[in-house]
N, C-alpha and C. Protein backbone atom coordinates (compact mmCIF):
# COMPACT_ATOMS: atom_id res chain seq x y z
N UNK A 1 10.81 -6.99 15.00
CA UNK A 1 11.25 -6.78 13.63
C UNK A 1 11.42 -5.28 13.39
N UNK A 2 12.59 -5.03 12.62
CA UNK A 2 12.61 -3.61 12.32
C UNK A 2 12.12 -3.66 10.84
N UNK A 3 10.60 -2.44 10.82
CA UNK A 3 10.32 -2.02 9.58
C UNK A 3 10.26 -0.76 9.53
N UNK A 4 9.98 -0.04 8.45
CA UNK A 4 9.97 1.36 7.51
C UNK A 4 8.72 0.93 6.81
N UNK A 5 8.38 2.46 7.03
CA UNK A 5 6.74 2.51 6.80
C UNK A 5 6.61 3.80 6.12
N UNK A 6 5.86 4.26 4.79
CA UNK A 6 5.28 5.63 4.69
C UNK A 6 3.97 5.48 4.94
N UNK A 7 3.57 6.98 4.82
CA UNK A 7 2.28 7.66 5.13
C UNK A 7 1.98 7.49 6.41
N UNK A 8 2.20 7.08 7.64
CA UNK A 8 1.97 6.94 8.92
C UNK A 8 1.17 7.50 9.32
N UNK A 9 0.59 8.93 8.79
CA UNK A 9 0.27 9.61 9.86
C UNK A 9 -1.36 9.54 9.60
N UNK A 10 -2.04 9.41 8.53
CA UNK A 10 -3.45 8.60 8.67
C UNK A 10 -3.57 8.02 8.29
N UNK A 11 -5.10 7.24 7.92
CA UNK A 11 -5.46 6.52 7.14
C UNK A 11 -4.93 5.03 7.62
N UNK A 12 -4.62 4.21 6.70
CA UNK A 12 -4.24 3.01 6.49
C UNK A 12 -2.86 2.88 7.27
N UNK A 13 -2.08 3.76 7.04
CA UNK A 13 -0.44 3.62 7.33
C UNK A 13 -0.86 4.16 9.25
N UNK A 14 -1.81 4.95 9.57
CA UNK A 14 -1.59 5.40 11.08
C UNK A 14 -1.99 4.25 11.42
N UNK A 15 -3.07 3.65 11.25
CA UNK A 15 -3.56 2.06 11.39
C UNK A 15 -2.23 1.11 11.85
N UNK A 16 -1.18 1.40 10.33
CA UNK A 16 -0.33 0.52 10.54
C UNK A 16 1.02 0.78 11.89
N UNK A 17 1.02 1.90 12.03
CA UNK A 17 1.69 2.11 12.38
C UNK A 17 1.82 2.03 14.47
N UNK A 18 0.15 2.42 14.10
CA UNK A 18 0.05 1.87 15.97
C UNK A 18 -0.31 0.04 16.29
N UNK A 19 -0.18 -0.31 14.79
CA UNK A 19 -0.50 -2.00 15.47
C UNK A 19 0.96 -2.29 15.67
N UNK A 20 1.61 -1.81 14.76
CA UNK A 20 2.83 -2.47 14.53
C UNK A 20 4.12 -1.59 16.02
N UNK A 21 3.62 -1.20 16.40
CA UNK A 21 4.25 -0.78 17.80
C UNK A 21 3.60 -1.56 18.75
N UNK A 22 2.36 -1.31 18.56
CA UNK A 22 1.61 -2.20 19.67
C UNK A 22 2.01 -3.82 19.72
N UNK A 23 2.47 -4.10 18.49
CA UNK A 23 3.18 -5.46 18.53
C UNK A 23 4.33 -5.63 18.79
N UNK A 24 5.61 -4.68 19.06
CA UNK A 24 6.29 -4.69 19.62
C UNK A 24 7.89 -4.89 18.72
N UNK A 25 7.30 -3.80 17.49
CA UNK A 25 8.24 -3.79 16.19
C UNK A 25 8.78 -2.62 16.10
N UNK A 26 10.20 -2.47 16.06
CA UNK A 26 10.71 -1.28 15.63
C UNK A 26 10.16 -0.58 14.37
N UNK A 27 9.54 0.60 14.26
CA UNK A 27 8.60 0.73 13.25
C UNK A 27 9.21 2.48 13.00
N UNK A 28 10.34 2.51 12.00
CA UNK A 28 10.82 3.88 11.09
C UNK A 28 10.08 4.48 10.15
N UNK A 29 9.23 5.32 10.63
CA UNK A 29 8.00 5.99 9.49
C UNK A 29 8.43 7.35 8.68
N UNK A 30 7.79 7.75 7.62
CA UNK A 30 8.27 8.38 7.05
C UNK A 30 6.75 9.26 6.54
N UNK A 31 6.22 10.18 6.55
CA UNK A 31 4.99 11.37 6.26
C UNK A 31 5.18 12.63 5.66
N UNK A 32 4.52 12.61 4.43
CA UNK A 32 4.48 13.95 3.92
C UNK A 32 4.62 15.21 5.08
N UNK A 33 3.84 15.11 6.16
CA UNK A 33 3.46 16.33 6.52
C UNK A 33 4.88 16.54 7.74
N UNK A 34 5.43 15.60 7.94
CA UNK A 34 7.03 15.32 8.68
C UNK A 34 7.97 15.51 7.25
N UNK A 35 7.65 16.54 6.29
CA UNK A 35 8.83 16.75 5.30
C UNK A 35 9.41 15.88 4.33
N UNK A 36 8.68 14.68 4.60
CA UNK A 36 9.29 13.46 3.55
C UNK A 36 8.40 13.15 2.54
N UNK A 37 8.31 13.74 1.65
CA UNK A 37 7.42 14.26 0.21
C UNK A 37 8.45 13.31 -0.84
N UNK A 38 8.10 12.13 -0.90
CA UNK A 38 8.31 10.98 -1.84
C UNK A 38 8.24 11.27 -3.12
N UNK A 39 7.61 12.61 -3.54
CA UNK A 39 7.67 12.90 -4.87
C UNK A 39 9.61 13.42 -5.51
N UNK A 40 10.08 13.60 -3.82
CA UNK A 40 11.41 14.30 -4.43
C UNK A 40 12.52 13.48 -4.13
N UNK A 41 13.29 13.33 -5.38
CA UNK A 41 14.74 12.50 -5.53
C UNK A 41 15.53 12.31 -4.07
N UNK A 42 15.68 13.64 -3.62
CA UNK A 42 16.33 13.28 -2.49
C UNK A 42 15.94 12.78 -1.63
N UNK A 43 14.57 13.18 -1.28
CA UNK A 43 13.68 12.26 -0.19
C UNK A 43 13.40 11.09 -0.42
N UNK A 44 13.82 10.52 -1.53
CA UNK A 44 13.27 8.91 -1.91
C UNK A 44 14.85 7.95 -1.35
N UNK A 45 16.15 8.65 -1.97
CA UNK A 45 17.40 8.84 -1.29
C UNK A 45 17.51 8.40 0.24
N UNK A 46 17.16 9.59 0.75
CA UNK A 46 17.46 10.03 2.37
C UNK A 46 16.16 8.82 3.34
N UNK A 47 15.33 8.41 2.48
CA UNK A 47 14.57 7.45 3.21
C UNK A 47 15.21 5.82 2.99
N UNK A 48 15.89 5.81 1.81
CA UNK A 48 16.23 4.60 1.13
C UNK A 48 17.59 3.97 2.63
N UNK A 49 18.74 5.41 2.77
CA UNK A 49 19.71 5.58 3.57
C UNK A 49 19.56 5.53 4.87
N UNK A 50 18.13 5.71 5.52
CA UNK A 50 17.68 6.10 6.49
C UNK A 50 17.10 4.84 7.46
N UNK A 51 16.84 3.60 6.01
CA UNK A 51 16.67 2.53 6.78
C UNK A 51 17.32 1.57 6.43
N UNK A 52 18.22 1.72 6.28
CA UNK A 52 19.04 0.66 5.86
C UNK A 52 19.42 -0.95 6.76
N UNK A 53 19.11 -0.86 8.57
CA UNK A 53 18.79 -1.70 9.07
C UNK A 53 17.48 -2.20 9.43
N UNK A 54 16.66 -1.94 8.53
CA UNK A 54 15.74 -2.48 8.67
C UNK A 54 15.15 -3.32 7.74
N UNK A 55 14.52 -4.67 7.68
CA UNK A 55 13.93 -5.90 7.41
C UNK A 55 13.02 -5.68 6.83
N UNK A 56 11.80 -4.88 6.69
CA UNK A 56 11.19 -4.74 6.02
C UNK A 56 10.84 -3.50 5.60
N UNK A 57 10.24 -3.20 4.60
CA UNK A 57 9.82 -2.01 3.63
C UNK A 57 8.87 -1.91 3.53
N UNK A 58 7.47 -1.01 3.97
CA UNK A 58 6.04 -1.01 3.50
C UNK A 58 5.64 0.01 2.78
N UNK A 59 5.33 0.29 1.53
CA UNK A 59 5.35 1.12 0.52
C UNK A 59 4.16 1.49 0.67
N UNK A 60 3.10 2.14 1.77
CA UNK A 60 2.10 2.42 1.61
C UNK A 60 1.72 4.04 1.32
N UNK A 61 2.48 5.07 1.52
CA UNK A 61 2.07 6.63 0.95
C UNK A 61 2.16 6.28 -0.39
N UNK A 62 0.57 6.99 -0.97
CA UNK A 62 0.21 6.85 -2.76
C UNK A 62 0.87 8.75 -2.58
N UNK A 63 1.70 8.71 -3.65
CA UNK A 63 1.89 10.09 -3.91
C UNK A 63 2.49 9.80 -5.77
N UNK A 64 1.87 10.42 -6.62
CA UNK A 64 2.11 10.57 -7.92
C UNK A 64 3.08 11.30 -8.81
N UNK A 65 4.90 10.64 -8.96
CA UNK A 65 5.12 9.39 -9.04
C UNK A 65 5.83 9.06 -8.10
N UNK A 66 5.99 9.65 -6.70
CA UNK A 66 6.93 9.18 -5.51
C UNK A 66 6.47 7.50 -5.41
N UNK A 67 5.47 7.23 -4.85
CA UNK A 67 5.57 6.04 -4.54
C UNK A 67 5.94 4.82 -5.51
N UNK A 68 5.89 5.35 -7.24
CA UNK A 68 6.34 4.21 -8.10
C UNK A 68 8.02 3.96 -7.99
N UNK A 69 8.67 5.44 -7.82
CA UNK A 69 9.71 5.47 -7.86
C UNK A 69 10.86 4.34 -6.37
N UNK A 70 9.67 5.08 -5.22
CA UNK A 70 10.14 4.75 -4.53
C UNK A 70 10.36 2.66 -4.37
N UNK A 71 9.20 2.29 -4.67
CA UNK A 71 8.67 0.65 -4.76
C UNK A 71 10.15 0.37 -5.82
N UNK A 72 10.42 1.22 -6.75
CA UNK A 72 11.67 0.65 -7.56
C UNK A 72 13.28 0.82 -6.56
N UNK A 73 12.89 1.05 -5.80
CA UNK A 73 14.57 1.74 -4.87
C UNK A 73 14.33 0.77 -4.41
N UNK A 74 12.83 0.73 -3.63
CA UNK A 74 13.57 -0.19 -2.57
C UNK A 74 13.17 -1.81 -2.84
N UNK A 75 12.97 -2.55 -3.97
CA UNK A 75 13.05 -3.83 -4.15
C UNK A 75 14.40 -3.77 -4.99
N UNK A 76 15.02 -2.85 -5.56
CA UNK A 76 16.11 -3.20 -6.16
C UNK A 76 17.44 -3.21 -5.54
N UNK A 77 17.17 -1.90 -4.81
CA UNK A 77 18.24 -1.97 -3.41
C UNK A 77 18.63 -3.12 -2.83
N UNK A 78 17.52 -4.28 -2.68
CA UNK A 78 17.74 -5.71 -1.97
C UNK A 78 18.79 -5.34 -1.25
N UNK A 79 18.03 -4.33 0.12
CA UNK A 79 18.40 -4.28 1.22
C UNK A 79 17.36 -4.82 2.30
N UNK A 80 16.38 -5.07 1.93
CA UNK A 80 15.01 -5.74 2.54
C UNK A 80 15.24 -7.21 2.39
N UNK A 81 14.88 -7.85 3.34
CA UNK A 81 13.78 -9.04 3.47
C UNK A 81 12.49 -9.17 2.20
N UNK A 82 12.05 -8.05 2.99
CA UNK A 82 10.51 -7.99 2.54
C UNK A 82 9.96 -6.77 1.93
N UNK A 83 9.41 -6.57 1.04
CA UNK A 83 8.81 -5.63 0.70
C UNK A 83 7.43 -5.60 0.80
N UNK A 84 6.50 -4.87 0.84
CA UNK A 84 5.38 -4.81 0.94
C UNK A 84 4.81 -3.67 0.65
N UNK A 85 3.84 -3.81 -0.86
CA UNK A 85 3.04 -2.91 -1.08
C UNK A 85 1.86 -2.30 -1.50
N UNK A 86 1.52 -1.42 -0.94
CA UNK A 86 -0.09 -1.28 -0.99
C UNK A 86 -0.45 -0.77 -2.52
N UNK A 87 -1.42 -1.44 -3.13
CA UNK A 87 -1.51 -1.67 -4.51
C UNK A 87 -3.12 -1.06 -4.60
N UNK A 88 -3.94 -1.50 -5.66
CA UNK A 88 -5.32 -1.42 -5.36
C UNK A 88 -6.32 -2.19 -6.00
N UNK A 89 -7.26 -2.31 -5.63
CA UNK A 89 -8.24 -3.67 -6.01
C UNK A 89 -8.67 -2.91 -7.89
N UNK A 90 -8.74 -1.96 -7.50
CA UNK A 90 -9.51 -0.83 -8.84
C UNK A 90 -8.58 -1.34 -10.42
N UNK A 91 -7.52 -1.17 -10.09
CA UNK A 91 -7.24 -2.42 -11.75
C UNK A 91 -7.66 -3.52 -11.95
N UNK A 92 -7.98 -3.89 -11.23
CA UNK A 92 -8.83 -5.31 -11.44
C UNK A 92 -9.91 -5.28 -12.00
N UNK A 93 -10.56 -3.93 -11.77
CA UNK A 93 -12.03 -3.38 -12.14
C UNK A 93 -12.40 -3.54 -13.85
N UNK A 94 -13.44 -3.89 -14.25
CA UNK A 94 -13.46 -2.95 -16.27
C UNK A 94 -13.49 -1.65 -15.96
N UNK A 95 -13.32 -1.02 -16.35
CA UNK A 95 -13.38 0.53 -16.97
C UNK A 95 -14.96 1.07 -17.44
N UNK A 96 -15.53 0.12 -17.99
CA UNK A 96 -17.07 0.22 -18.10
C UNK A 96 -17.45 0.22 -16.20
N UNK A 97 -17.26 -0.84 -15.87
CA UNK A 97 -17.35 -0.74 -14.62
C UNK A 97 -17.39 0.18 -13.31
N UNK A 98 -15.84 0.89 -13.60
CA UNK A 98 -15.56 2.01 -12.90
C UNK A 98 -16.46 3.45 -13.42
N UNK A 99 -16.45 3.49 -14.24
CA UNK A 99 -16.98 4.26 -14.77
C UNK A 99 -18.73 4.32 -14.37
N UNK A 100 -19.66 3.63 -14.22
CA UNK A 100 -20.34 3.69 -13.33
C UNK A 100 -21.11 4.12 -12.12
N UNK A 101 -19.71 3.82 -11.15
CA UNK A 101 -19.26 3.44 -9.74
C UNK A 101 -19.13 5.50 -9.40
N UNK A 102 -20.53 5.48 -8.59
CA UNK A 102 -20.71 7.04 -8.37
C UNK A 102 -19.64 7.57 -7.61
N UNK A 103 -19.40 6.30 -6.79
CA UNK A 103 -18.05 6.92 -5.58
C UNK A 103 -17.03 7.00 -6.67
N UNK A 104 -16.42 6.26 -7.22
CA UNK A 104 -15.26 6.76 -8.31
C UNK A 104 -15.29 7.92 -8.84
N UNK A 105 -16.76 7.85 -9.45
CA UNK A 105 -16.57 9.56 -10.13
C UNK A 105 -17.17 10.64 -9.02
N UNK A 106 -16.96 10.47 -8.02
CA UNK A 106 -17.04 11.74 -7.05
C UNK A 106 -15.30 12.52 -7.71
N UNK A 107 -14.37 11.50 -7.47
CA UNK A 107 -13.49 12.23 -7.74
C UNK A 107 -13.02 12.84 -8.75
N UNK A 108 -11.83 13.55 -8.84
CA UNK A 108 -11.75 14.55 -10.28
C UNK A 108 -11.34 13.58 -11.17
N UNK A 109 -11.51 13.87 -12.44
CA UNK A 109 -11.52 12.83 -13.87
C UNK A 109 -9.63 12.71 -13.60
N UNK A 110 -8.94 13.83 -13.97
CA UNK A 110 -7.12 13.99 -13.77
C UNK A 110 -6.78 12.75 -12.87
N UNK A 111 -6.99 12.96 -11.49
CA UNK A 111 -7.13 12.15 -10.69
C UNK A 111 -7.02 10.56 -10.60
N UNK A 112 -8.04 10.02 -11.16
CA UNK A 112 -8.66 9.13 -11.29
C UNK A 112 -7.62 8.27 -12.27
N UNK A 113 -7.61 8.99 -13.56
CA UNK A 113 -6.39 8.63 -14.55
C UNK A 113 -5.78 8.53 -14.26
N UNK A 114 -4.82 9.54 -13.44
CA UNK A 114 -3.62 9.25 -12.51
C UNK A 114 -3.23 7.85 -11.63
N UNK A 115 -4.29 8.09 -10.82
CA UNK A 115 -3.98 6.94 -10.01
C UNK A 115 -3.70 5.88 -10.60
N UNK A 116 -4.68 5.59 -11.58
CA UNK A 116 -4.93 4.04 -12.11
C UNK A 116 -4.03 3.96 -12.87
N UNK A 117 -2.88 4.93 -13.34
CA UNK A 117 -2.11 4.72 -14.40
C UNK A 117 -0.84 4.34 -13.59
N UNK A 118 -0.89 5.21 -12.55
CA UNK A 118 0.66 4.23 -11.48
C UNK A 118 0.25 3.60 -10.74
N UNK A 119 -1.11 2.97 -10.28
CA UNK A 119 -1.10 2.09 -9.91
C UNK A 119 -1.26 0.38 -10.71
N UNK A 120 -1.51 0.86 -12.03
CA UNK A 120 -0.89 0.11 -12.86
C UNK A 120 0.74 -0.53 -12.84
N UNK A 121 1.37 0.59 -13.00
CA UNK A 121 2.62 0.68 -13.44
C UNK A 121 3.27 0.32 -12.47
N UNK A 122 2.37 0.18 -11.13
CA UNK A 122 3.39 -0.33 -10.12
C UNK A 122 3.40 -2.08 -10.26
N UNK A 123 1.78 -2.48 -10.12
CA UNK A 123 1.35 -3.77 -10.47
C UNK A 123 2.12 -4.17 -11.42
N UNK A 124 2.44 -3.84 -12.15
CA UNK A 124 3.13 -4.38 -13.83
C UNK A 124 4.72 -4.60 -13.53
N UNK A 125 4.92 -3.77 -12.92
CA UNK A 125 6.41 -3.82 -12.12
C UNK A 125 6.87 -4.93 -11.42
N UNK A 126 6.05 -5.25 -10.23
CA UNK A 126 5.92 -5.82 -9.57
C UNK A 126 6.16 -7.45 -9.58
N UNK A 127 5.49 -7.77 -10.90
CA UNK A 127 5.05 -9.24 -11.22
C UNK A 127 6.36 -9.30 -12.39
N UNK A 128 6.67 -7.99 -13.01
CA UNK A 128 8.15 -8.10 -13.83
C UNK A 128 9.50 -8.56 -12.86
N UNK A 129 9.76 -7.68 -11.78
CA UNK A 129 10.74 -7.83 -11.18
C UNK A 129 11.03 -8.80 -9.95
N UNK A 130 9.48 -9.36 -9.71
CA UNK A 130 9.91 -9.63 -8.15
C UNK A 130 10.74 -11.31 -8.35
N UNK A 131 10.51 -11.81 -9.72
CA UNK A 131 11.10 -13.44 -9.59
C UNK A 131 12.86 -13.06 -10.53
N UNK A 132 13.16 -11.91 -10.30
CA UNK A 132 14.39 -11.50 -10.61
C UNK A 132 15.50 -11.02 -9.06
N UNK A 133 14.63 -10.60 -7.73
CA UNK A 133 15.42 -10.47 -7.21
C UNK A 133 15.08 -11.30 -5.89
N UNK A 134 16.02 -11.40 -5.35
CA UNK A 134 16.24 -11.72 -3.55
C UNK A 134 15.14 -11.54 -2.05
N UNK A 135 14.89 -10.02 -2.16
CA UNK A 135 13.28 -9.81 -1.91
C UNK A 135 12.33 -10.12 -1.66
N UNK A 136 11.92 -10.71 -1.08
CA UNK A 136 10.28 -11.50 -1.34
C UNK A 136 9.41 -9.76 -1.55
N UNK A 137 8.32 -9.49 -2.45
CA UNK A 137 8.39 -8.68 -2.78
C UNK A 137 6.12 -8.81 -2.87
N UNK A 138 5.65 -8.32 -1.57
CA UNK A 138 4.52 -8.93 -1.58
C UNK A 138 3.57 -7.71 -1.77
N UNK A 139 1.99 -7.95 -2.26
CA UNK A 139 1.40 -6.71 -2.67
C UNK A 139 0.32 -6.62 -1.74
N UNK A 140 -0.65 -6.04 -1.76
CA UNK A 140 -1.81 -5.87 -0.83
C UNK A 140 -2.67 -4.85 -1.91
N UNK A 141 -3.93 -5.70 -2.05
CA UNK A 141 -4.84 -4.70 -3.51
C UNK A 141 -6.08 -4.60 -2.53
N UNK A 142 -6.20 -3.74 -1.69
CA UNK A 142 -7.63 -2.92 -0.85
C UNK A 142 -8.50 -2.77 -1.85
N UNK A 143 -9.94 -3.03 -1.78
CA UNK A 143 -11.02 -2.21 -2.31
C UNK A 143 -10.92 -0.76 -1.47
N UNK A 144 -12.56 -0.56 -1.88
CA UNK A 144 -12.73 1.10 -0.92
C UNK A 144 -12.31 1.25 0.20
N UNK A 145 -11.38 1.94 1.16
CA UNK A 145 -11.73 2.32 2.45
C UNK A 145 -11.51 3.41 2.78
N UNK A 146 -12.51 3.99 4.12
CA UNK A 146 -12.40 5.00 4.04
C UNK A 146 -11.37 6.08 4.69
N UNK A 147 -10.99 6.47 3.39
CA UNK A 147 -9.43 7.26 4.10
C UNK A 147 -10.06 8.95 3.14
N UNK A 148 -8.74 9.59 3.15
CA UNK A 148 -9.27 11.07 2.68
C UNK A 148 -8.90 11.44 1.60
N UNK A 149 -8.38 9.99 0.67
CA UNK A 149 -8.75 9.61 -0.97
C UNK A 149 -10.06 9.60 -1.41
N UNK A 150 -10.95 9.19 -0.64
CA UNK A 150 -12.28 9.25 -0.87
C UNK A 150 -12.85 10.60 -0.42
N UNK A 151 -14.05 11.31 -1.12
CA UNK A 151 -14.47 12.26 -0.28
C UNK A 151 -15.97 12.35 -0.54
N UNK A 152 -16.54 12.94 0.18
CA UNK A 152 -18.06 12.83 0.29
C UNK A 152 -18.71 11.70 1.04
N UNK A 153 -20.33 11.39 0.98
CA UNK A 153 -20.58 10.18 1.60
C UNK A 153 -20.11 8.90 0.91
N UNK A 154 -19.87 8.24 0.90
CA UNK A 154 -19.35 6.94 0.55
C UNK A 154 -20.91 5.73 0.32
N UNK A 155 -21.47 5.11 -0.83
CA UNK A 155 -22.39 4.20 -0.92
C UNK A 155 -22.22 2.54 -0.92
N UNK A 156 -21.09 2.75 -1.77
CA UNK A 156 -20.68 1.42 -2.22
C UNK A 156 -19.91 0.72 -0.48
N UNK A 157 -19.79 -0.63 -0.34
CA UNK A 157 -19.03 -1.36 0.90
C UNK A 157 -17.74 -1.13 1.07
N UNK A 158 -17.36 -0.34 2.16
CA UNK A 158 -15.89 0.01 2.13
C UNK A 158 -15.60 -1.39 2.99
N UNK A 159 -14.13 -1.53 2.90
CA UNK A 159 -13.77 -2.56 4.25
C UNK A 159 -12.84 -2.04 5.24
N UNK A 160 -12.99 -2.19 6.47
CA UNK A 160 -12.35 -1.61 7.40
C UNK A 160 -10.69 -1.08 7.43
N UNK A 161 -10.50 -0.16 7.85
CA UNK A 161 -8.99 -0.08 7.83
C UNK A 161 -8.50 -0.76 8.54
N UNK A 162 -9.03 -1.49 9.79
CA UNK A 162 -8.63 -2.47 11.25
C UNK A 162 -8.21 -3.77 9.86
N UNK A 163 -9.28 -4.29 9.12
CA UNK A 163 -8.90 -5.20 8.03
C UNK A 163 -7.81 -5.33 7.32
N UNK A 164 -7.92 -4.36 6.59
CA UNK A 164 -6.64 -4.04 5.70
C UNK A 164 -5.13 -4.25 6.55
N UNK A 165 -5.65 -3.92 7.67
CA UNK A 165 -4.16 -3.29 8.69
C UNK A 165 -3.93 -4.74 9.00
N UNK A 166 -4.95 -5.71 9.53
CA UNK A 166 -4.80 -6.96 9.98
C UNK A 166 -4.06 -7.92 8.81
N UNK A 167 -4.68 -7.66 7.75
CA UNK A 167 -4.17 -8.39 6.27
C UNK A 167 -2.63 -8.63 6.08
N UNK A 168 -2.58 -7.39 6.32
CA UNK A 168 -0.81 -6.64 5.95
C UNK A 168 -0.20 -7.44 6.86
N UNK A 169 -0.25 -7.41 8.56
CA UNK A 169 0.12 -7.62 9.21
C UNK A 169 0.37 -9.37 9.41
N UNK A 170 -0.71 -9.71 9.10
CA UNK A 170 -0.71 -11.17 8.32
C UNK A 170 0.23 -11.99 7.10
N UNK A 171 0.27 -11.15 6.07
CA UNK A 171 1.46 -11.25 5.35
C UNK A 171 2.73 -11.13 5.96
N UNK A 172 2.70 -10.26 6.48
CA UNK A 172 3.98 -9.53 7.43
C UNK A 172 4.61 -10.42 7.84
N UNK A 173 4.06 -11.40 8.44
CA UNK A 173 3.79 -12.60 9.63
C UNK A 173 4.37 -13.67 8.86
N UNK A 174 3.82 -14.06 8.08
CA UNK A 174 3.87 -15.30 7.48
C UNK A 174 5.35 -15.34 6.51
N UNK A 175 5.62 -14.00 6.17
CA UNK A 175 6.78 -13.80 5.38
C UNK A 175 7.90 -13.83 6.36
N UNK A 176 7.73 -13.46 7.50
CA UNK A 176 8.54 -14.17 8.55
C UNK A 176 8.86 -15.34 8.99
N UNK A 177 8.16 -16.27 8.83
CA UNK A 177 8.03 -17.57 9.03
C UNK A 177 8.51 -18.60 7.72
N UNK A 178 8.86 -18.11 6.42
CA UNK A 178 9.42 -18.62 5.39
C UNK A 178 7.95 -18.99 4.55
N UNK A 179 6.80 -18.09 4.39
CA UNK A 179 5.44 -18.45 3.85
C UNK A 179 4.97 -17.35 3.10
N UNK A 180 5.46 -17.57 1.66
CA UNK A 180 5.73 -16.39 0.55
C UNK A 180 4.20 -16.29 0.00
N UNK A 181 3.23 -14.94 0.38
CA UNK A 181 2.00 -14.94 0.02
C UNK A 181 2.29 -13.38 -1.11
N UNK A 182 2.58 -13.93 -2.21
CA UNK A 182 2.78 -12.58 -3.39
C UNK A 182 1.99 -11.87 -3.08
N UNK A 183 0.27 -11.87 -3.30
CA UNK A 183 -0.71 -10.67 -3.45
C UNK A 183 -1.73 -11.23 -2.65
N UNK A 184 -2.41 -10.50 -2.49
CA UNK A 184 -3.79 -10.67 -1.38
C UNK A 184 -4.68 -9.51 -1.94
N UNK A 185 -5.89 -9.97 -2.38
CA UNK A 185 -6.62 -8.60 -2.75
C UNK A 185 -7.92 -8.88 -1.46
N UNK A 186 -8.11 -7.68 -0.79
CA UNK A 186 -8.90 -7.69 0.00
C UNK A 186 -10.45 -6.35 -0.32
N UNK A 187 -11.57 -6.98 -0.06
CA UNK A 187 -12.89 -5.81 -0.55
C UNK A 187 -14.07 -6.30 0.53
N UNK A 188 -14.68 -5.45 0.62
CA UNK A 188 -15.90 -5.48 1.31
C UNK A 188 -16.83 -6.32 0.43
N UNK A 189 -17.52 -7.76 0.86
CA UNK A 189 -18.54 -8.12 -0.09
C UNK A 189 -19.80 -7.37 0.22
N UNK A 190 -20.37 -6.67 -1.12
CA UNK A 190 -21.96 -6.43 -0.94
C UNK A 190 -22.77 -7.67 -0.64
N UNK A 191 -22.41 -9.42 -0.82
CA UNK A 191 -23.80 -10.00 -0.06
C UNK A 191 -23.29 -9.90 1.22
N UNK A 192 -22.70 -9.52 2.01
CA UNK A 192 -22.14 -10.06 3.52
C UNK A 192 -21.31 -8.96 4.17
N UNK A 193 -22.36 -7.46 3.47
CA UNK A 193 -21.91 -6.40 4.37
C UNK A 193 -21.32 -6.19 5.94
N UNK A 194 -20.40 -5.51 5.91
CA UNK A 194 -19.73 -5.18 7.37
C UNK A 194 -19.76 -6.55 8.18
N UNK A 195 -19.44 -8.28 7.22
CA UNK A 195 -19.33 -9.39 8.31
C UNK A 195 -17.98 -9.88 7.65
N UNK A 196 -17.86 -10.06 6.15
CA UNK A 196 -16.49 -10.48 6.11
C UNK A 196 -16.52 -9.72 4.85
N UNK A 197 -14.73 -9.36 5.86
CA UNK A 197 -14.19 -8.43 4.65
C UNK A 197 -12.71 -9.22 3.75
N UNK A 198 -12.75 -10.88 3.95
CA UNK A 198 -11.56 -10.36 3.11
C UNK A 198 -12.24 -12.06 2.07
């Protein structure tokens, strides 16, 4: 299968990016630190143009508002099959809740707002547009893991990035096969630490 991938180069997306070779998929990546900064018009453009034969779309670089913008190109483009994008378990959360949650507020308050406000706005998008187009148009909502969004020691149950990566890849799979799985939220349970994560 030929897919297009951001953020490749750690975290979650490097995960994705060596299974999905290792499986034997044409796999077109795209990384901030390789010049493709999703925050800018043309780079959202020149990536949109760039894969144009390829089947699927994985929207996984969070960059604030590149990646909302971008999730709108490319399900509307319905030049994909498939879309696929990495969302997050944390709207799901209360706000009393998060608020709490020491690992959350390790990070900066700006931050925090940020995220949750496009990763809102992507969620909200998502469930607006996807029974309007062609697309199958599928999400993936991770709890914690540990990537270099998080910083400091970590308390709360992260779940593996091997997980997350397997999840995706699972959807991936099944959306190939004509087996439309919209969202999947995946988290580490605190009763059943580091045994099942999804």
């Amino acid at each position: 299968m030929r897919i297009a991938l951001t953020g490749h180069r750690k975290g979650l997306g490097e995960c994705l990016y060596k299974t999905l070779l290792d499986l034997g998929h044409t796999v077109t990546a795209f990384d901030i630190v390789d010049g493709y900064d999703i925050n800018k018009k043309d780079v959202r453009a020149q990536i949109l143009s760039s894969t144009q034969n390829c089947e699927v779309f994985i929207n996984n670089a969070y960059s604030a508002p590149g990646q909302f913008e971008l999730l709108k190109l490319t399900i509307e483009s319905e030049q994909y099959k498939h879309v696929i994008h990495v969302g997050t378990h944390a709207t799901k959360i209360p706000k009393d809740v998060m608020d709490r949650d020491p690992d959350w507020l390790k990070q900066k308050l700006i931050d925090r707002e940020m995220y949750l406000k496009q990763k809102s706005l992507q969620e909200n998008y998502v469930h607006m547009i996807r029974d309007k187009v062609d697309t199958l148009v599928s999400t993936i909502n991770p709890g914690y893991m540990e990537t270099s969004l998080l910083t400091g020691p970590i308390t709360l149950p992260t779940v593996s990035l091997d997980d997350v990566c397997s999840t995706i890849v699972f959807q991936l799979n099944m959306g190939e096969r004509g087996v439309y799985i919209p969202d999947i939220d995946i988290f580490q349970s605190s009763r059943h630490p580091q045994q099942n994560s999804i």
